[in-house]
Protein backbone atom coordinates (compact mmCIF):
# COMPACT_ATOMS: atom_id res chain seq x y z
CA UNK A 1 -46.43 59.31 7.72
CA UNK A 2 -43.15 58.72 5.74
CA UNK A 3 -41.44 55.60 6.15
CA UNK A 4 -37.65 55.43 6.99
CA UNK A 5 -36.90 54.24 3.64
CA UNK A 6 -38.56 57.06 2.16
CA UNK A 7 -36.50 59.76 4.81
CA UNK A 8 -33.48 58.29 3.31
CA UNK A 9 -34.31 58.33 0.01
CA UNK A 10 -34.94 62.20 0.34
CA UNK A 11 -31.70 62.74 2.23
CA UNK A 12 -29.52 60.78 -0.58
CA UNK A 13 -31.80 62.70 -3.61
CA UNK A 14 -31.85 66.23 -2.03
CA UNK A 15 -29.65 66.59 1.06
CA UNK A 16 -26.44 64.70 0.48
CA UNK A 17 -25.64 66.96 -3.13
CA UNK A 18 -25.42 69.79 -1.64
CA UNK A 19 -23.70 68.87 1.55
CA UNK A 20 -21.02 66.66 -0.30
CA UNK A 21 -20.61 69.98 -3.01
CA UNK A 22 -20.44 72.29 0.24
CA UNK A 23 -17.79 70.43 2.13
CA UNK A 24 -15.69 70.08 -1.32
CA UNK A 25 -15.49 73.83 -0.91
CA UNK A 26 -15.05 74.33 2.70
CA UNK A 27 -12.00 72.22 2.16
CA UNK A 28 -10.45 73.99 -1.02
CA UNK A 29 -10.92 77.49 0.32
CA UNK A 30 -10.26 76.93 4.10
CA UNK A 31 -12.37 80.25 5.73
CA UNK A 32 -11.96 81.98 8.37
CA UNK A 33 -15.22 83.10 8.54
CA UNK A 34 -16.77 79.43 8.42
CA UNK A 35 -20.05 79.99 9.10
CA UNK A 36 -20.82 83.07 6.92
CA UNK A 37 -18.86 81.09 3.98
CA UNK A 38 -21.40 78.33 4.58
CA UNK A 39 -24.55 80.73 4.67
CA UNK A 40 -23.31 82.83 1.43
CA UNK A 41 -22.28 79.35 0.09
CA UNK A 42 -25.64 77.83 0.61
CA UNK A 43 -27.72 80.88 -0.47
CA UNK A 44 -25.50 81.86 -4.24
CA UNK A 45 -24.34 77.74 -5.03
CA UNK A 46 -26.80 75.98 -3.11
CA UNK A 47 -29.66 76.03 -5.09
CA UNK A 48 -28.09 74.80 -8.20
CA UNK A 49 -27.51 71.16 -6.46
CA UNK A 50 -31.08 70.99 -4.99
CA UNK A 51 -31.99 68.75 -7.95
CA UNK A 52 -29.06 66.59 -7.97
CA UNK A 53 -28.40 67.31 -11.79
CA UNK A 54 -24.72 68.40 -11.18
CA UNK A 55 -21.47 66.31 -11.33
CA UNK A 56 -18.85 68.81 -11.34
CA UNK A 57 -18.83 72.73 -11.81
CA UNK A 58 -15.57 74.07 -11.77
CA UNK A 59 -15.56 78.17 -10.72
CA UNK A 60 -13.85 80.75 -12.22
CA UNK A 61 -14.51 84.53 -12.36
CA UNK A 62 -12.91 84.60 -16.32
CA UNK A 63 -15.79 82.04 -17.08
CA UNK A 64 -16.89 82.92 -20.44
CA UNK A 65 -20.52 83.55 -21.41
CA UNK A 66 -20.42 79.95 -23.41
CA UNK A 67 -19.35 78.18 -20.33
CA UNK A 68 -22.06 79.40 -18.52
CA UNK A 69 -24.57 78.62 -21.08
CA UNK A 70 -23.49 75.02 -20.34
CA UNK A 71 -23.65 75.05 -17.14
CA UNK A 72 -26.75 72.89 -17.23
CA UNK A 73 -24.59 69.95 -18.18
CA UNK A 74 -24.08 66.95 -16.29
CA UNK A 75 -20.38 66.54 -16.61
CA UNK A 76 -18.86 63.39 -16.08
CA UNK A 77 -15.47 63.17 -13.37
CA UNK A 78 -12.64 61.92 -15.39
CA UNK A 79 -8.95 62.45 -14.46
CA UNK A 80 -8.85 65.23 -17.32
CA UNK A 81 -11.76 67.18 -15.65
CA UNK A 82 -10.19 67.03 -12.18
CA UNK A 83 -6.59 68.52 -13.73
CA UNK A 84 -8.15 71.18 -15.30
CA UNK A 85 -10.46 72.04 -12.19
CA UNK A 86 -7.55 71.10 -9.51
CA UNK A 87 -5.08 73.45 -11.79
CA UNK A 88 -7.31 76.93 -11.21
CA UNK A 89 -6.10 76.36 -7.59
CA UNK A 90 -8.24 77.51 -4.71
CA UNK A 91 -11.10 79.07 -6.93
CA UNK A 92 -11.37 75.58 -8.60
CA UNK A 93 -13.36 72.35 -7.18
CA UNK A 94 -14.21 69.18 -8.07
CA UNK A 95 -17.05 67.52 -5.93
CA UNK A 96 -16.85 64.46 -4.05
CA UNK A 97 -16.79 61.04 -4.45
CA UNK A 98 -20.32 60.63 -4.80
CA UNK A 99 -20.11 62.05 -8.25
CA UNK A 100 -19.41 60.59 -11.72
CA UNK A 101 -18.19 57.52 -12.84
CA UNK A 102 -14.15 57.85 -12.62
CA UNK A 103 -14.89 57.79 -8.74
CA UNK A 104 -17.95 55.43 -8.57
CA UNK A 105 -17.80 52.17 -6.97
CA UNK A 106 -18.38 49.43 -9.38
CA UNK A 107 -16.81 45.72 -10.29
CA UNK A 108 -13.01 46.33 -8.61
CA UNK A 109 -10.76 44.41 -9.75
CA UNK A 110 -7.66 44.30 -6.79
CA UNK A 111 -4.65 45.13 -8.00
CA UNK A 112 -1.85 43.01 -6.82
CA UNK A 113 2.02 44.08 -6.24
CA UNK A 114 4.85 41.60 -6.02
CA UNK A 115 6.50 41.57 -2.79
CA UNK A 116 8.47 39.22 -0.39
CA UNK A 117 6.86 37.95 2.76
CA UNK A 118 9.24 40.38 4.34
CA UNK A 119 7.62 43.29 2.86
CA UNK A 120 4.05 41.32 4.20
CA UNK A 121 4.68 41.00 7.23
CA UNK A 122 6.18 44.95 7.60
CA UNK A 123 2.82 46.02 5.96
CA UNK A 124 0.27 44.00 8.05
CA UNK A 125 2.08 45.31 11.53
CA UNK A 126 2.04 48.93 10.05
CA UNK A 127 -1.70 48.38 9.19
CA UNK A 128 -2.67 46.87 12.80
CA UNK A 129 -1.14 50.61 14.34
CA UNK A 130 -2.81 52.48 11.71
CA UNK A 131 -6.11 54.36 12.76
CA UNK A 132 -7.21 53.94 8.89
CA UNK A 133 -7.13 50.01 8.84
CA UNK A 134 -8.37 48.87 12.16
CA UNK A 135 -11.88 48.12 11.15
CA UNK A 136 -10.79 45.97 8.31
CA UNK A 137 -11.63 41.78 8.89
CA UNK A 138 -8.82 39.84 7.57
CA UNK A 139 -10.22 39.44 3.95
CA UNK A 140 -9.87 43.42 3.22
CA UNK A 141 -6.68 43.18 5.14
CA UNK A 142 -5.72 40.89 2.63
CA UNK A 143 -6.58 42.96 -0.30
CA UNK A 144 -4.63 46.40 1.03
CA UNK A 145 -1.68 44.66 1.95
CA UNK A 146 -1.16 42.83 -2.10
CA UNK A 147 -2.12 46.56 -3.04
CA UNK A 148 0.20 48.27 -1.15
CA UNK A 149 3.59 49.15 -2.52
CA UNK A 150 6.97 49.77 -1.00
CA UNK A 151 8.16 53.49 -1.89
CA UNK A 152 11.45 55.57 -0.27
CA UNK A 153 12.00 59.15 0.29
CA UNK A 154 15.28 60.61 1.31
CA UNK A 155 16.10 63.16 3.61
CA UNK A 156 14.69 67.06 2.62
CA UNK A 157 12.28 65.29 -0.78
CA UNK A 158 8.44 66.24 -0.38
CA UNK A 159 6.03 63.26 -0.17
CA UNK A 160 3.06 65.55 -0.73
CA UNK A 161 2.49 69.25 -1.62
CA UNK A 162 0.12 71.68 -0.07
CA UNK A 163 -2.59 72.38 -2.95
CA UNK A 164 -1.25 69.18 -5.45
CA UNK A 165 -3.81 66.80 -6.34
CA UNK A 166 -3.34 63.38 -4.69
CA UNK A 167 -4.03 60.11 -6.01
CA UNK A 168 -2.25 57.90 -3.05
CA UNK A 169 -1.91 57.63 0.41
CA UNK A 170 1.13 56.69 2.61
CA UNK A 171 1.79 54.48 5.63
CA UNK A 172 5.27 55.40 7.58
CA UNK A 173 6.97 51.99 7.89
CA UNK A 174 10.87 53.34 8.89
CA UNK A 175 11.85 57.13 9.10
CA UNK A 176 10.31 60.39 10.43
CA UNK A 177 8.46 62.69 8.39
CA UNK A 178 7.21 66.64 9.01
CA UNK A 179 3.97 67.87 8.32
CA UNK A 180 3.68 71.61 7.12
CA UNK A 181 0.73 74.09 6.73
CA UNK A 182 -0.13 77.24 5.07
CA UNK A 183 -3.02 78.58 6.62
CA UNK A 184 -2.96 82.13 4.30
CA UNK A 185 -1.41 82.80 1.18
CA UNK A 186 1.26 85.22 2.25
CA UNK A 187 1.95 83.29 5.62
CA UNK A 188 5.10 80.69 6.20
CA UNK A 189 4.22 77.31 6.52
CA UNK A 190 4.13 76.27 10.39
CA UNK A 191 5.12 72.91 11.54
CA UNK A 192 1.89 70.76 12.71
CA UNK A 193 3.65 67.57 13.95
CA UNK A 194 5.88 64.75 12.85
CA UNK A 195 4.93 61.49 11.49
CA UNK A 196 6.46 58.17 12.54
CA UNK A 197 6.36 54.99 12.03
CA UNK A 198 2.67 53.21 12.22
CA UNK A 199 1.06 56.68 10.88
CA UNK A 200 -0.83 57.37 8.02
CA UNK A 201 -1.28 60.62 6.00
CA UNK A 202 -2.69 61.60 2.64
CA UNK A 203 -6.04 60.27 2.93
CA UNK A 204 -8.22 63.93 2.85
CA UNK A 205 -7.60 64.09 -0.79
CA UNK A 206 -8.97 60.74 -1.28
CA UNK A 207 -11.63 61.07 0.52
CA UNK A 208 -12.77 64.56 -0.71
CA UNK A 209 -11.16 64.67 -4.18
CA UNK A 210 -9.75 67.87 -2.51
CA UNK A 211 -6.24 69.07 -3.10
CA UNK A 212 -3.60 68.36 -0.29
CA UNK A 213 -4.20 69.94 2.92
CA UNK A 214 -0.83 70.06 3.94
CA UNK A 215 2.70 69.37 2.78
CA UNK A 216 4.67 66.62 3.98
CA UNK A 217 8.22 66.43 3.59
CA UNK A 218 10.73 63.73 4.74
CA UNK A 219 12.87 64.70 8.02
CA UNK A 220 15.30 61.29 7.80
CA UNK A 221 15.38 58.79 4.76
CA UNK A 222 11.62 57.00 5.05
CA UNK A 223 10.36 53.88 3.83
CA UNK A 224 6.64 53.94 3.01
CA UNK A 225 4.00 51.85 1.38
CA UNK A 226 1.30 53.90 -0.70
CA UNK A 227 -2.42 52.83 -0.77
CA UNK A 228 -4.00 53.74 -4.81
CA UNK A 229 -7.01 55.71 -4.52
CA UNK A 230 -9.39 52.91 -6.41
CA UNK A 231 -8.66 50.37 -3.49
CA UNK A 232 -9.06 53.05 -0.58
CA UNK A 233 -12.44 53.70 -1.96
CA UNK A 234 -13.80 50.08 -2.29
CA UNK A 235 -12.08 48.52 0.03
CA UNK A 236 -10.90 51.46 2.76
CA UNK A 237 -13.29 54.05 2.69
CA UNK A 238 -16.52 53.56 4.32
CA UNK A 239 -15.01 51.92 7.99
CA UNK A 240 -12.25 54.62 7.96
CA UNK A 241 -14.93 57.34 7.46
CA UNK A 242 -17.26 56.05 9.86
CA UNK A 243 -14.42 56.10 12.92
CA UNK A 244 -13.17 59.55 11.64
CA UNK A 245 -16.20 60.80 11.94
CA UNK A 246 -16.97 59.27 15.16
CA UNK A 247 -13.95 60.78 16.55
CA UNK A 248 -14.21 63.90 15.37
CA UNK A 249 -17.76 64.57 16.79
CA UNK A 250 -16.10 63.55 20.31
CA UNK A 251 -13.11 65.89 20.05
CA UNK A 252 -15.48 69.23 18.46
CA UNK A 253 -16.88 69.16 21.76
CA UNK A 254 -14.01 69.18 24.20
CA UNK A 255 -12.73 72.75 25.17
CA UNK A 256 -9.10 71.72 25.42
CA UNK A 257 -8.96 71.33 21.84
CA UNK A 258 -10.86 74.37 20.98
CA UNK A 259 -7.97 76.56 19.37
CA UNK A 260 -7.35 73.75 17.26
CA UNK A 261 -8.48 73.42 13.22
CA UNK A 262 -10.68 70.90 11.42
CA UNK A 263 -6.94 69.17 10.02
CA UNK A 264 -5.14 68.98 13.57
CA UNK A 265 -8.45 67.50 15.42
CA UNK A 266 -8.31 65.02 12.63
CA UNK A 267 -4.80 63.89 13.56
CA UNK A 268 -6.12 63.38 17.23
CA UNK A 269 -8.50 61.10 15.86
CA UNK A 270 -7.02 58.52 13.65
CA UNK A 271 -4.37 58.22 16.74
CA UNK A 272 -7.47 57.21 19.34
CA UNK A 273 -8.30 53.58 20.21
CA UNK A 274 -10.99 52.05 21.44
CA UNK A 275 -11.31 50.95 24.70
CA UNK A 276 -14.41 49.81 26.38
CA UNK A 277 -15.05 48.95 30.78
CA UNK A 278 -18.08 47.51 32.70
CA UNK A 279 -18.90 49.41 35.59
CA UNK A 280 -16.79 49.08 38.80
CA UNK A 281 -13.69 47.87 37.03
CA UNK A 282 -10.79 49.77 37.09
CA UNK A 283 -9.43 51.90 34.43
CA UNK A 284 -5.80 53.03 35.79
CA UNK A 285 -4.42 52.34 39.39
CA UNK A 286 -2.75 54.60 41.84
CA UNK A 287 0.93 53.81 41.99
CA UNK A 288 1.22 52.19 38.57
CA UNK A 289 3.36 53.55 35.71
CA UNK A 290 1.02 55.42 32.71
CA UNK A 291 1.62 55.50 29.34
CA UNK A 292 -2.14 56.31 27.69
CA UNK A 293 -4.23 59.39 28.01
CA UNK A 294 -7.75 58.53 28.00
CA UNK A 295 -11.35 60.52 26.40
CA UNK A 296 -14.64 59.63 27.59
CA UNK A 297 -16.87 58.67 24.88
CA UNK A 298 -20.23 57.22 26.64
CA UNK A 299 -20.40 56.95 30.70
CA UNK A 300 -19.22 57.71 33.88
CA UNK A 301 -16.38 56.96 36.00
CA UNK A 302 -14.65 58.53 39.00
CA UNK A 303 -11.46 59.26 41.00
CA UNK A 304 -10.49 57.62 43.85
CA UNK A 305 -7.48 58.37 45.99
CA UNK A 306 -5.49 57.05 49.44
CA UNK A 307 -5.87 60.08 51.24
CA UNK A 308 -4.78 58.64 54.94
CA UNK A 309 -2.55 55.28 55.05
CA UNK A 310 -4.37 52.14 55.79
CA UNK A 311 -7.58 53.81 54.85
CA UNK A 312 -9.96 53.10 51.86
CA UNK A 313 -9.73 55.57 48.56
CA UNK A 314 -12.37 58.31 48.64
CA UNK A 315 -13.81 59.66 46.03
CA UNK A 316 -11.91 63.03 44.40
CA UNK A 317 -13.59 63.47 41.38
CA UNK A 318 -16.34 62.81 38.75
CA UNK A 319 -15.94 62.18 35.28
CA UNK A 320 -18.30 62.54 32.03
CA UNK A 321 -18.96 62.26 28.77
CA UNK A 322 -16.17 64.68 27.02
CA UNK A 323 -14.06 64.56 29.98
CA UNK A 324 -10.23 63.44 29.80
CA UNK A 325 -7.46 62.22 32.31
CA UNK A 326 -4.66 60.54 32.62
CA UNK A 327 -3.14 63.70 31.49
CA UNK A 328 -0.52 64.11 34.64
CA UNK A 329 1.68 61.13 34.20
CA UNK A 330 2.14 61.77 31.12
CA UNK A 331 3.09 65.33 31.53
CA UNK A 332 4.97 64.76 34.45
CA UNK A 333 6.30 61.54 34.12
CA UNK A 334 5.26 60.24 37.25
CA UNK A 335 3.29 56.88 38.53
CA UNK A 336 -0.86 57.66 38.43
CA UNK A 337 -1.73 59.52 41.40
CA UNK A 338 -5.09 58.33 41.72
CA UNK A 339 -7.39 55.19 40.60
CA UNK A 340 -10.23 55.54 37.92
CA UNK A 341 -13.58 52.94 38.44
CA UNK A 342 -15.70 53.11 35.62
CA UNK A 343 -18.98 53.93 37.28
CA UNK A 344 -21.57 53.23 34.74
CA UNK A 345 -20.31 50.86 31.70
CA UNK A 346 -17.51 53.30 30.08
CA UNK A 347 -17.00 54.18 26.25
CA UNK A 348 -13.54 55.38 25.85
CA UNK A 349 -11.02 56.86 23.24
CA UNK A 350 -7.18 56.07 24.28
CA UNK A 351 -4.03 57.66 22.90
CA UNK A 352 -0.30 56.44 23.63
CA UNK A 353 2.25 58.45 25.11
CA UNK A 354 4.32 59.19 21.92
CA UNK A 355 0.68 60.26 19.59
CA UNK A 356 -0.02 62.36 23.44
CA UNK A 357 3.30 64.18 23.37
CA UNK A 358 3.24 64.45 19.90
CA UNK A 359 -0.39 66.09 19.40
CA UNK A 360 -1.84 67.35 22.65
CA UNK A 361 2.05 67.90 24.10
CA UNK A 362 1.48 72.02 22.29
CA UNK A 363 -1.33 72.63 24.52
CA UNK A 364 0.96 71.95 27.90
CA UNK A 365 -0.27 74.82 29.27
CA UNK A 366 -4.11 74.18 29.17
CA UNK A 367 -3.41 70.70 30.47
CA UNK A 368 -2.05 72.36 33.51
CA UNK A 369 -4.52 74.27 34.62
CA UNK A 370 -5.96 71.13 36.14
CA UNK A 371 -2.83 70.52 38.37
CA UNK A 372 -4.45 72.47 41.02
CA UNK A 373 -6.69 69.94 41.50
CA UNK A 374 -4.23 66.83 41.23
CA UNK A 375 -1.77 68.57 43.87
CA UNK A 376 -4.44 69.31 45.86
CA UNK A 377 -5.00 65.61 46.98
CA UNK A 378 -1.70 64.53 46.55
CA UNK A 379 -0.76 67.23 49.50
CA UNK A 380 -2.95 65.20 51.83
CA UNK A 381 -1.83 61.60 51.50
């Protein structure tokens, strides 16, 4: 029987290649069709990754006969090989960070920016609101903050440009910026949401060496401070993957945010904390103002309402994993209507009012489809 060390051995050697190479492309040529992409992806490109000899292939259907005889090569990431892949636009890829040595981890050296203790202290509050930087202890803290450097944008300049390359990412510390997407070539852009102050943005590219996913331009003069890509990936990287990833998972399988993309759901999750109850303590408390709009992670919890004065609160309603509330005051602007007791020990991913009206305030309309079931009780206090 195989030992675990051996299982991932085989899933760094044989598995990881092609998934890495696969994602790369998922990201560059955003399909509609995601699952046949994947299938016709695996079946023509798969099989040239199985053996883990490739570092970068850039496509192209002008590819001349001599660049396919090389295609054999192991090719080694520099920044001259990602300009000339990243500049045949969508039908050019680079693969991700796993490959070559321009993007491997090695002896990092932290770069370190002159600033005043002004500009510190900005930068570590910015960081502690953050999604990206939460998992940091203080010693990495330490490190992003000297590597972090002060940049402004006025009104109407771009930040970042759908389909640039990006070296840098960005952490709002004054100002409001818009984030735009084109989904299809000969579509306008559509507005996905606004960044403010706490927020950070520009991190897919870094993470995938994929172009940028969206361009971000600034709606009021904005201070930021920009992250380099060599200290996101040594110092950054692995925690922030690890919650995005944890997040994500959650939010794929809630129907609410179905009609959403891969790029919006990943907005919802660098905005989610974590919160954490034993069982039979109380989450929120009929009667008390709410600001936070809650996911449930691991557990159970339940409802429980007045329903006659002077009497105890009966149970209304059960909650799961993938369930949400805390929806209605938010929505409405109105005290909680009901108490929530944790039931069993409760896992749960919280978002503040301003990310809630900013992100899940477009799908109003879903949201109230469960105010049946809130006015329902609230008729018989």
């Amino acid at each position: 029987m195989e030992s675990e060390k051996e299982k991932r051995e085989y899933i760094r050697k044989n598995v990881n290649p092609v998934l890495e190479r696969m994602v790369v492309d998922i990201l560059v040529s955003r399909p509609d069709d995601l699952l046949n992409f994947m299938i016709n992806w695996l079946q023509s490109k798969g099989p040239k990754y199985i053996s883990g000899n490739k570092s970068v292939v850039v496509n192209d259907d002008e590819k001349s006969d001599e660049d396919e005889d090389e295609e054999d090569e192991v090719l080694e990431i520099t920044p001259e090989v990602m300009k000339k892949a990243q500049g045949r636009g969508n039908r050019g890829s680079v693969s991700a960070e796993a490959y070559g040595l321009w993007n491997k981890k090695g002896s990092y050296v932290p770069k370190v920016v002159p600033k005043t203790e002004d500009q510190k202290d900005r930068i570590r509050g910015r960081l502690a609101q953050a999604f990206m930087f939460q998992a940091l202890d203080e010693k990495e803290q330490q490190i992003v903050v000297d590597a972090m450097e002060e940049v402004k944008f006025p009104k109407g300049s771009t930040v970042i440009q759908q389909g640039d390359s990006g070296d840098v990412l960005y952490v709002v510390d004054s100002g409001a910026l818009d984030c735009f997407k084109r989904f299809k070539k000969d579509e306008d852009e559509k507005y996905l949401k606004q960044y403010q102050p706490g927020e950070s943005f520009g991190e897919l590219a870094l993470l995938y060496n994929a172009p940028r996913a969206a361009t971000i331009r600034a709606a009021q003069d904005s201070i930021l401070f920009s992250l380099d890509r060599e200290c996101f990936n040594n110092i950054v990287k692995d925690s922030a993957v690890k919650k995005r990833e944890q997040y994500e998972s959650l939010l794929s399988k809630i129907d609410l945010l179905s009609t959403m993309d891969g790029y919006e759901r990943s907005k919802i999750a660098d905005a989610l904390k974590h919160a954490k109850f034993r069982a039979g303590e109380y989450v929120v408390k009929e009667g008390e103002n709410g600001n936070t709009f809650f996911f449930i992670e691991e557990g159970e919890a339940v409802a429980t309402k007045t329903l006659k004065a002077g009497s105890e609160p009966e149970v209304v309603f059960e909650y799961k994993s993938g369930d949400y509330f805390g929806e209605l005051a938010l929505l409405k602007d109105i005290p909680r209507q009901a108490n929530i007791v944790a039931k069993t020990d409760l896992v749960l991913a919280s978002m503040d009012r301003l990310s809630f009206k900013r992100l899940i305030g477009p799908l109003e309309e879903l949201l109230k489809r469960n105010f049946a079931k809130y006015e329902k009780f609230s008729q018989l206090k």
